[in-house]
Every structure is written in structure tokens, then in C-alpha cells.
N, C-alpha and C. Protein backbone atom coordinates (compact mmCIF):
# COMPACT_ATOMS: atom_id res chain seq x y z
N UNK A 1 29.04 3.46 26.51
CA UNK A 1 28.82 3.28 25.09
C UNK A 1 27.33 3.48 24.79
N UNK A 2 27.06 2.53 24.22
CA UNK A 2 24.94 2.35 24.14
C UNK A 2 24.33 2.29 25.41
N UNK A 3 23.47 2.79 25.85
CA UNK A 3 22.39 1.92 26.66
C UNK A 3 22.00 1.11 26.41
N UNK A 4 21.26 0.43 27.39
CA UNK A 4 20.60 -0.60 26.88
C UNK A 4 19.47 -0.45 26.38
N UNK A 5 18.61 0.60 26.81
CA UNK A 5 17.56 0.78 26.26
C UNK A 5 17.60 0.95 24.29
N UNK A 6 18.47 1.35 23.91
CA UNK A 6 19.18 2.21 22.77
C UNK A 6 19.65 1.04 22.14
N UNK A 7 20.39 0.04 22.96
CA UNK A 7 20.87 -1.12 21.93
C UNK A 7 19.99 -1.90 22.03
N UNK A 8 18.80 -2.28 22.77
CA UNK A 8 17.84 -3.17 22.05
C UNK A 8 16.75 -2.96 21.30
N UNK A 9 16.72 -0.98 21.28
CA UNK A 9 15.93 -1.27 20.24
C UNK A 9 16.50 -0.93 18.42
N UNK A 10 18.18 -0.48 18.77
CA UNK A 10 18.77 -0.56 17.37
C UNK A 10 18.85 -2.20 17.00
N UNK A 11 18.85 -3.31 18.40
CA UNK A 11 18.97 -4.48 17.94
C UNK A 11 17.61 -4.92 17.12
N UNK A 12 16.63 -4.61 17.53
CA UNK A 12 15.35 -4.91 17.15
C UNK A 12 14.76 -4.03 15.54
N UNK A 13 15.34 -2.99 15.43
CA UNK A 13 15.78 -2.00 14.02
C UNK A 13 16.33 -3.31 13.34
N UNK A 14 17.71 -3.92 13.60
CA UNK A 14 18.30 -4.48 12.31
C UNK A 14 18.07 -5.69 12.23
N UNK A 15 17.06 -6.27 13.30
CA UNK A 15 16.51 -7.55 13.14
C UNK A 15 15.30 -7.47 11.90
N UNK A 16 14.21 -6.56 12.49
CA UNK A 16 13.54 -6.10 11.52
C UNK A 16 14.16 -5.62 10.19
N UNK A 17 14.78 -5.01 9.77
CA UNK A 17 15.18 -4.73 8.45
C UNK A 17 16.02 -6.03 8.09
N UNK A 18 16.90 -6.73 8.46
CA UNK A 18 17.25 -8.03 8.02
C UNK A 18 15.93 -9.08 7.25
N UNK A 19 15.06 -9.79 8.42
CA UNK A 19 14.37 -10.39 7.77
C UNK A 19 13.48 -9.47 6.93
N UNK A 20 13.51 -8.49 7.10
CA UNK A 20 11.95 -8.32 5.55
C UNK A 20 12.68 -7.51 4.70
N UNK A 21 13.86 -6.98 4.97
CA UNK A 21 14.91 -6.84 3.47
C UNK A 21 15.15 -8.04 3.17
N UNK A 22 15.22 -9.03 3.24
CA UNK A 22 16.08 -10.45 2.65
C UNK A 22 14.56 -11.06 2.35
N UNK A 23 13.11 -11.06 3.04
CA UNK A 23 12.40 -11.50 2.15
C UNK A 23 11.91 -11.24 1.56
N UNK A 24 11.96 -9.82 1.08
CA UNK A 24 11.06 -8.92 -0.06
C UNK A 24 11.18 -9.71 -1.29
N UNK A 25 12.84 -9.84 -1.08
CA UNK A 25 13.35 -10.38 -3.12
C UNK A 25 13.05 -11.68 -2.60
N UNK A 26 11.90 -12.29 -2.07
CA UNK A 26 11.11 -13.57 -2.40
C UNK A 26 9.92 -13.17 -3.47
N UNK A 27 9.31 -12.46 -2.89
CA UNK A 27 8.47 -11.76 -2.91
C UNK A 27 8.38 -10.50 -4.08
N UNK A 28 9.38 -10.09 -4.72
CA UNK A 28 9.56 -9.61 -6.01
C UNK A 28 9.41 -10.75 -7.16
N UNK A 29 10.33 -11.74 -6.50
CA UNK A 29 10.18 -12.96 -7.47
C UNK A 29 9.10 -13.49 -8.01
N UNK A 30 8.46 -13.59 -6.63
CA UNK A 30 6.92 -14.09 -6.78
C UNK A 30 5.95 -13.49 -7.74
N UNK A 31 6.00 -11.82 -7.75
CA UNK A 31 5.68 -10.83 -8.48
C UNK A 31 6.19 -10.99 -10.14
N UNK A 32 7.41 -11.28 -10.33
CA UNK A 32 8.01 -11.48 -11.67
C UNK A 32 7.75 -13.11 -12.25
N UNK A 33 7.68 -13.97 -11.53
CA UNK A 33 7.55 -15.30 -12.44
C UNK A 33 6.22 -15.74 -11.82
N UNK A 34 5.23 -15.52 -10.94
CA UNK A 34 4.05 -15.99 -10.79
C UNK A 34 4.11 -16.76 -9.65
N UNK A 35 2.77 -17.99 -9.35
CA UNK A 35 3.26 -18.91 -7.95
C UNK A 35 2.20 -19.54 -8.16
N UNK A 36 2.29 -20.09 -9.13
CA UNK A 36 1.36 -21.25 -9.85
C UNK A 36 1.93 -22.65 -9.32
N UNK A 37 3.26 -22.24 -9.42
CA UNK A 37 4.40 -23.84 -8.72
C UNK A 37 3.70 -23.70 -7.42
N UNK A 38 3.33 -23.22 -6.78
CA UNK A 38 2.51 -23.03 -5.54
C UNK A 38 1.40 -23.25 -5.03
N UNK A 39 0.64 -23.17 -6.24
CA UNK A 39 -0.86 -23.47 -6.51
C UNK A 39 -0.66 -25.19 -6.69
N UNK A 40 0.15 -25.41 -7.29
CA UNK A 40 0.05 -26.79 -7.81
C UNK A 40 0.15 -27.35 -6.23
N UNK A 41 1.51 -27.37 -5.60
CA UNK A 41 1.73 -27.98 -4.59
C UNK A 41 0.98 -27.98 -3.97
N UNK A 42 0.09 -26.92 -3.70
CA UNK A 42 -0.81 -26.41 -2.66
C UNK A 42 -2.17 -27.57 -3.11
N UNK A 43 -2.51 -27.92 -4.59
CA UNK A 43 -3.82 -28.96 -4.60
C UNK A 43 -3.22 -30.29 -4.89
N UNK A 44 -1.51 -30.55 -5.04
CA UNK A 44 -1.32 -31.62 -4.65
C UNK A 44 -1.59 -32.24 -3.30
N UNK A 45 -1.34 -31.40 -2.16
CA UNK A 45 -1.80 -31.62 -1.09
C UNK A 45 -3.36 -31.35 -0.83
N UNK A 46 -4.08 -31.13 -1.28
CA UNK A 46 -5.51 -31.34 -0.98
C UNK A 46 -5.94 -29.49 -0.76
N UNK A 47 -5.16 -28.85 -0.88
CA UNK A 47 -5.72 -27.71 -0.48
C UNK A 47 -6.32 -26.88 -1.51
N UNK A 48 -6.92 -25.73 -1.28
CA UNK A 48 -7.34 -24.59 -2.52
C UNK A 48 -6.18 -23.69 -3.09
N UNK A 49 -5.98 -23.79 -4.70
CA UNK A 49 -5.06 -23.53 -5.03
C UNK A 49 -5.24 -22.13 -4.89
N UNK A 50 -6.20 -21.34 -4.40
CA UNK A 50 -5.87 -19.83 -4.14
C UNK A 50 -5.43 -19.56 -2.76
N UNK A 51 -5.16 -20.17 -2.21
CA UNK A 51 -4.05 -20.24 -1.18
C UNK A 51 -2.83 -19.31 -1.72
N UNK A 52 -1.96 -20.18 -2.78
CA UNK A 52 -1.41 -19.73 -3.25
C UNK A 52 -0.78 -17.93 -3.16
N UNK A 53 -2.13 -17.21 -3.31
CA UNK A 53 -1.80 -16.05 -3.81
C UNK A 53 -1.61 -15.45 -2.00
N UNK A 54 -1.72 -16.15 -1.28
CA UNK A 54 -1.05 -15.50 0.55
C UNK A 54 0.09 -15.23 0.49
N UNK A 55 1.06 -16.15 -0.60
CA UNK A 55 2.46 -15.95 -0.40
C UNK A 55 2.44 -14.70 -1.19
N UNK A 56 2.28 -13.53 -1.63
CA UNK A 56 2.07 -12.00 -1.13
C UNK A 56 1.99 -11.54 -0.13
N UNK A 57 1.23 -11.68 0.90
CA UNK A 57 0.93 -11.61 1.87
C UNK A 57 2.60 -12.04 2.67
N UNK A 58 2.78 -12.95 2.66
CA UNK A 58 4.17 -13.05 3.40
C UNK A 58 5.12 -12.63 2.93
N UNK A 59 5.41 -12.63 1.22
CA UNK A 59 7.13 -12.27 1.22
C UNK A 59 6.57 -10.94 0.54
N UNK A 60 5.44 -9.94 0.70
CA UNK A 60 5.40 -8.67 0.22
C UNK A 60 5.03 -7.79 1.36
N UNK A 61 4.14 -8.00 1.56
CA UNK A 61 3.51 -7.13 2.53
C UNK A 61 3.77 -7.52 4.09
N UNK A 62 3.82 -8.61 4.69
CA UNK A 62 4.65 -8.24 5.66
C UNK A 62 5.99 -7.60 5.68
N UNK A 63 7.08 -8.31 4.83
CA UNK A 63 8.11 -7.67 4.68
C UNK A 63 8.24 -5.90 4.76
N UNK A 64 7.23 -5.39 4.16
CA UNK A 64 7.35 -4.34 4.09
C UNK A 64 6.81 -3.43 5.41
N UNK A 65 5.30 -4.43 5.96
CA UNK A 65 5.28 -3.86 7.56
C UNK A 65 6.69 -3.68 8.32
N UNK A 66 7.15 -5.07 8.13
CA UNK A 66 8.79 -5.00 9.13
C UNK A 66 9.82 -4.14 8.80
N UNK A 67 10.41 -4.01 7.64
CA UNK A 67 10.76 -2.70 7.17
C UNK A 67 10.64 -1.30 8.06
N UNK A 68 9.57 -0.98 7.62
CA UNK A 68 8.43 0.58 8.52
C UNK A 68 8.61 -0.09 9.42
N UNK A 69 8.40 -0.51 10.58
CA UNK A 69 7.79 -1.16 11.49
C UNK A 69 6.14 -0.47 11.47
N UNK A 70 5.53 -0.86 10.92
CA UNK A 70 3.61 -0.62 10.97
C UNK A 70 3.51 -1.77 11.69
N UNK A 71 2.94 -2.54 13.03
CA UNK A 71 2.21 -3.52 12.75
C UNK A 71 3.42 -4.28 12.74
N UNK A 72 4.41 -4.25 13.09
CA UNK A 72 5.56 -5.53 13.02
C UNK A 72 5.26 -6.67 13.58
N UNK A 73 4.85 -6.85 14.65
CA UNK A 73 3.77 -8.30 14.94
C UNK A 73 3.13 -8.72 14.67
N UNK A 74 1.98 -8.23 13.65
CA UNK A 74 1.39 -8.91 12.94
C UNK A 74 2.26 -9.33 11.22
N UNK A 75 3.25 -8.51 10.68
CA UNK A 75 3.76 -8.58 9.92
C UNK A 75 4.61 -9.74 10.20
N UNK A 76 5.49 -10.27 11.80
CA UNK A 76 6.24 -10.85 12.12
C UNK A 76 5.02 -12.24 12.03
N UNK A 77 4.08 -12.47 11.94
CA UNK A 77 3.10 -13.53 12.16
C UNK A 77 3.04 -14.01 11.02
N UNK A 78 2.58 -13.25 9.94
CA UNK A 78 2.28 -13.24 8.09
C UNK A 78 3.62 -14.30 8.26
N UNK A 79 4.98 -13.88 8.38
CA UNK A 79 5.86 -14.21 8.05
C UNK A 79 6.11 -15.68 8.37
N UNK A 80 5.76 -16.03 9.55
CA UNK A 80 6.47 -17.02 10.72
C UNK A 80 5.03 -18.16 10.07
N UNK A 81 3.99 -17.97 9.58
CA UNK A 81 2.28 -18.51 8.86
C UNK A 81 3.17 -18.78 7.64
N UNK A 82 4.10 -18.14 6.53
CA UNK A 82 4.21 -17.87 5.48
C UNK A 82 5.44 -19.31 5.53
N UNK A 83 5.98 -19.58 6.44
CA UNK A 83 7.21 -20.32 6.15
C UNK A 83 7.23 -21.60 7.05
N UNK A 84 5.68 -21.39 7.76
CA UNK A 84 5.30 -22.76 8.22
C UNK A 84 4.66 -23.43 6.92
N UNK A 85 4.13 -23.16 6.28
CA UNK A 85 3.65 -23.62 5.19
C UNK A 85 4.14 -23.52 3.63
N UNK A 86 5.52 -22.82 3.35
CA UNK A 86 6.86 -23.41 2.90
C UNK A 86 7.54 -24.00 3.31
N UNK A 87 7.64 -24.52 4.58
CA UNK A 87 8.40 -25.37 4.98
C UNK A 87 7.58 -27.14 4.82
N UNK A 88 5.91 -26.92 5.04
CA UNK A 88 5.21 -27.71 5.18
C UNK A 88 5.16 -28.44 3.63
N UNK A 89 5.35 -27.55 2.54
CA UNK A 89 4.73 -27.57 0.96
C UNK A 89 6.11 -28.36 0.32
N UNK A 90 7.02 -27.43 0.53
CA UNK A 90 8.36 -27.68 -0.15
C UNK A 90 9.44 -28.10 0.25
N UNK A 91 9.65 -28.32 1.44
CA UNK A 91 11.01 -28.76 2.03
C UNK A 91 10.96 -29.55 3.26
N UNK A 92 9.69 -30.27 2.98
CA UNK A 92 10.20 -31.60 3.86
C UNK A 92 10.84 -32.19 4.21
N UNK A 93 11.30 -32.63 2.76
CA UNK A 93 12.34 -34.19 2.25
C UNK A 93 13.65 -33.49 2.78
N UNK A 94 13.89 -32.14 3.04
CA UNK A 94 14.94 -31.11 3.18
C UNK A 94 15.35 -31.12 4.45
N UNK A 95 14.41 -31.49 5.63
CA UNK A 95 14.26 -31.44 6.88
C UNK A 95 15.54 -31.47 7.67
N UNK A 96 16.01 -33.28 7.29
CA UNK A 96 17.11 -33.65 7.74
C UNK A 96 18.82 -33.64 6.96
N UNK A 97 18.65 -32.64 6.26
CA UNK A 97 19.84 -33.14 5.07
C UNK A 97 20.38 -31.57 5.17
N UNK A 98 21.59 -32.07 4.70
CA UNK A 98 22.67 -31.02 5.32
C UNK A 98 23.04 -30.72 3.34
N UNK A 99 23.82 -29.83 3.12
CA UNK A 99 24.60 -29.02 2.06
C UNK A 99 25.65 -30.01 1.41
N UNK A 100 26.19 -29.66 0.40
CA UNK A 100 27.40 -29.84 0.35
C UNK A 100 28.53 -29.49 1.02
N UNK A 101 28.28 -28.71 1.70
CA UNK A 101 29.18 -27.76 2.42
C UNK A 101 29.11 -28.25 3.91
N UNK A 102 28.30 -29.12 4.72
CA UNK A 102 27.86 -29.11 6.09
C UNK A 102 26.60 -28.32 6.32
N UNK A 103 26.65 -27.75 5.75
CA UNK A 103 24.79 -26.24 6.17
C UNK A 103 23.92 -27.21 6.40
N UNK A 104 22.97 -27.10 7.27
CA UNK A 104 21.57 -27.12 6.99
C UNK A 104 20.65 -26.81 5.66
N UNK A 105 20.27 -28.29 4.91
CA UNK A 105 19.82 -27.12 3.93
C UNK A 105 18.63 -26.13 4.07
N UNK A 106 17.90 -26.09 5.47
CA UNK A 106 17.26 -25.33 5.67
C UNK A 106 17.74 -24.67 6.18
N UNK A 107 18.72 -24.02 6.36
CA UNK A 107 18.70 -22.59 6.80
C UNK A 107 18.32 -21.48 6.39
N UNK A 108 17.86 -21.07 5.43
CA UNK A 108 17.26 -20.10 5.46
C UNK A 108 15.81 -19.84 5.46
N UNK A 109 14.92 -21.51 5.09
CA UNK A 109 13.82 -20.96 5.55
C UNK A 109 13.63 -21.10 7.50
N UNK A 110 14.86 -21.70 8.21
CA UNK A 110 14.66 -21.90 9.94
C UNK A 110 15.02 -20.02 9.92
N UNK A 111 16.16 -19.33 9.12
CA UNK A 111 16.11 -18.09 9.55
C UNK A 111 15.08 -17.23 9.41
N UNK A 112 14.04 -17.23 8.47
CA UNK A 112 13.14 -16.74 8.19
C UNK A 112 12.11 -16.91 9.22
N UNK A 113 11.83 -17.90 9.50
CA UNK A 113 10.80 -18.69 10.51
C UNK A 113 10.81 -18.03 12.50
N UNK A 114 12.26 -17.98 12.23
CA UNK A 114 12.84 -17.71 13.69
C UNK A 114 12.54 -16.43 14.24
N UNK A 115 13.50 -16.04 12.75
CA UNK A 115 13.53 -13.95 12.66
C UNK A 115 11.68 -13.74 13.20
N UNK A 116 11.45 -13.78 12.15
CA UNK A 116 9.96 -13.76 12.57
C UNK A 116 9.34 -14.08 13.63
N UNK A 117 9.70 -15.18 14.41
CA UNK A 117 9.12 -15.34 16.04
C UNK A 117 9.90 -14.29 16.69
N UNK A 118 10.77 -14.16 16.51
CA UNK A 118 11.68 -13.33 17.55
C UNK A 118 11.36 -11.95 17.43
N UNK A 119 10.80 -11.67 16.33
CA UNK A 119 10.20 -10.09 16.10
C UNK A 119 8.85 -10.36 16.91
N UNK A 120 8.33 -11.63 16.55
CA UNK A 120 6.73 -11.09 17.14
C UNK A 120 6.74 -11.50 18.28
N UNK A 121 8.14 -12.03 19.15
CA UNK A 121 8.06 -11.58 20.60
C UNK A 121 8.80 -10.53 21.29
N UNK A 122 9.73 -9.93 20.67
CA UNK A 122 10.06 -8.66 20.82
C UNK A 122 9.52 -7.55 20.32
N UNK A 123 9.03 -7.44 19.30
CA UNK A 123 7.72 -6.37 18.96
C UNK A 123 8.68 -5.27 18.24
N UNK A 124 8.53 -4.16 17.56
CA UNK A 124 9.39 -3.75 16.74
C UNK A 124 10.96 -2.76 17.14
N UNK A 125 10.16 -2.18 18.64
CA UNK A 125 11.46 -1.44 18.92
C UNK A 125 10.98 0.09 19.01
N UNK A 126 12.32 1.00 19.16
CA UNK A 126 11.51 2.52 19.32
C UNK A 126 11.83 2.97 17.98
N UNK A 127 12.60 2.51 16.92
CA UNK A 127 13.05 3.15 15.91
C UNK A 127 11.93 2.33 14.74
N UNK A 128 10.58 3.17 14.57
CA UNK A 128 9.74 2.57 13.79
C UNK A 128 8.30 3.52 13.60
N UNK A 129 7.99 3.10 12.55
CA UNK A 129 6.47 4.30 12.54
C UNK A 129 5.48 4.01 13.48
N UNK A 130 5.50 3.08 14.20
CA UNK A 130 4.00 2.52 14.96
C UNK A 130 4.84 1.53 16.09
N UNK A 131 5.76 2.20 16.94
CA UNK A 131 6.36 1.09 17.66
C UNK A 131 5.46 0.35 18.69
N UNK A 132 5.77 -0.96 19.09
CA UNK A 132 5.10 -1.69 19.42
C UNK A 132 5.39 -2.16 20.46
């Protein structure tokens, strides 16, 4: 069937296009309503509210390194930086508490978080502009 060489790096293709297709439309959002809610949180906790404007940096422009693969390890870093500190800002209280449903209600920022380590220890693959 596949090699292996061939299926890990189509595995590493749809890992990459998973997480930074699914976090772009963070990151459009961010673009369309602002991230001032961000700024705030960010000097409720003591920090500089231009912080804030990094989350570009994670749900735009890495996403889009991982995408291409340019730089997917450092893009996979932006990302894995980007959702330690959404996870740190906004979903604390979230930590331990499950759905209505049973879910985690973090699952999707632990998938985001993960995807992202797992890219920046697998590195992008052969199917990419700058493989790594």
C-alpha cells in the first residue's frame, strides 16, 4: 500500500493542515470583531495590554506557516505560546469541567495545544514549501 516513508509524511501533511485550517477562523475572527476582550484580560492579570495583538501572531500567521509548511516549527511554537496563554487567560475555571455532553470542555483548546507540539516535534514532512 503506502510506505512508510509516504504515510508519515502525508500523516504530517494532514496534521499540519488540520490544526492551522481549524485555527485560521480564530484568527479571521480576531480580524473581524477585534481582541480588546483580550487586552482587558490580559491587564486584568497584570500584563501589557499590547500583548494582546500576538494573538495574530498565533491564530494568523502561524496558521498559515502550517498550512505552506514555511517554518512549521516555529509556526507549530507561535501556536503551542498562543494557547498556553489562552488557556492561562480564559479557561481556567474550564480546566476541570466536562460538557453537557461528557466532553472535556477543553478540548479544543488541549487539541490545539497538542497538534502544535506534535508538529513541532515532528517537523512538517516532505509535502511542504520548506520541509523540515
Amino acid at each position: 500500500m503506502f510506505s512508510s516513508i509516504t504515510g508519515d509524511n502525508i500523516g504530517k501533511l494532514i496534521l499540519r493542515l488540520t490544526v492551522g485550517g481549524l485555527m485560521i477562523f480564530h484568527g479571521i475572527a480576531k480580524l473581524s470583531h477585534g481582541v480588546d476582550f483580550i487586552a482587558a484580560k490580559l491587564t486584568e492579570n497584570g500584563l501589557p495590554a499590547e500583548l494582546a495583538y500576538g494573538v495574530y501572531a498565533g491564530e494568523l500567521l502561524a496558521p498559515v506557516l502550517l498550512i505552506l509548511g514555511l517554518w512549521s516549527r516555529v509556526g507549530a511554537f507561535i501556536v503551542v505560546v498562543n494557547m498556553v496563554f489562552a488557556v492561562g487567560l480564559m479557561h481556567m475555571g474550564d480546566l476541570l469541567t466536562l460538557t453537557q455532553h461528557g466532553g472535556w470542555r477543553l478540548e479544543l483548546q488541549a487539541f490545539f495545544l497538542l497538534g502544535g507540539l506534535a508538529i513541532l516535534f515532528l517537523g512538517s514532512g516532505r509535502y511542504a514549501f520548506r520541509p523540515d
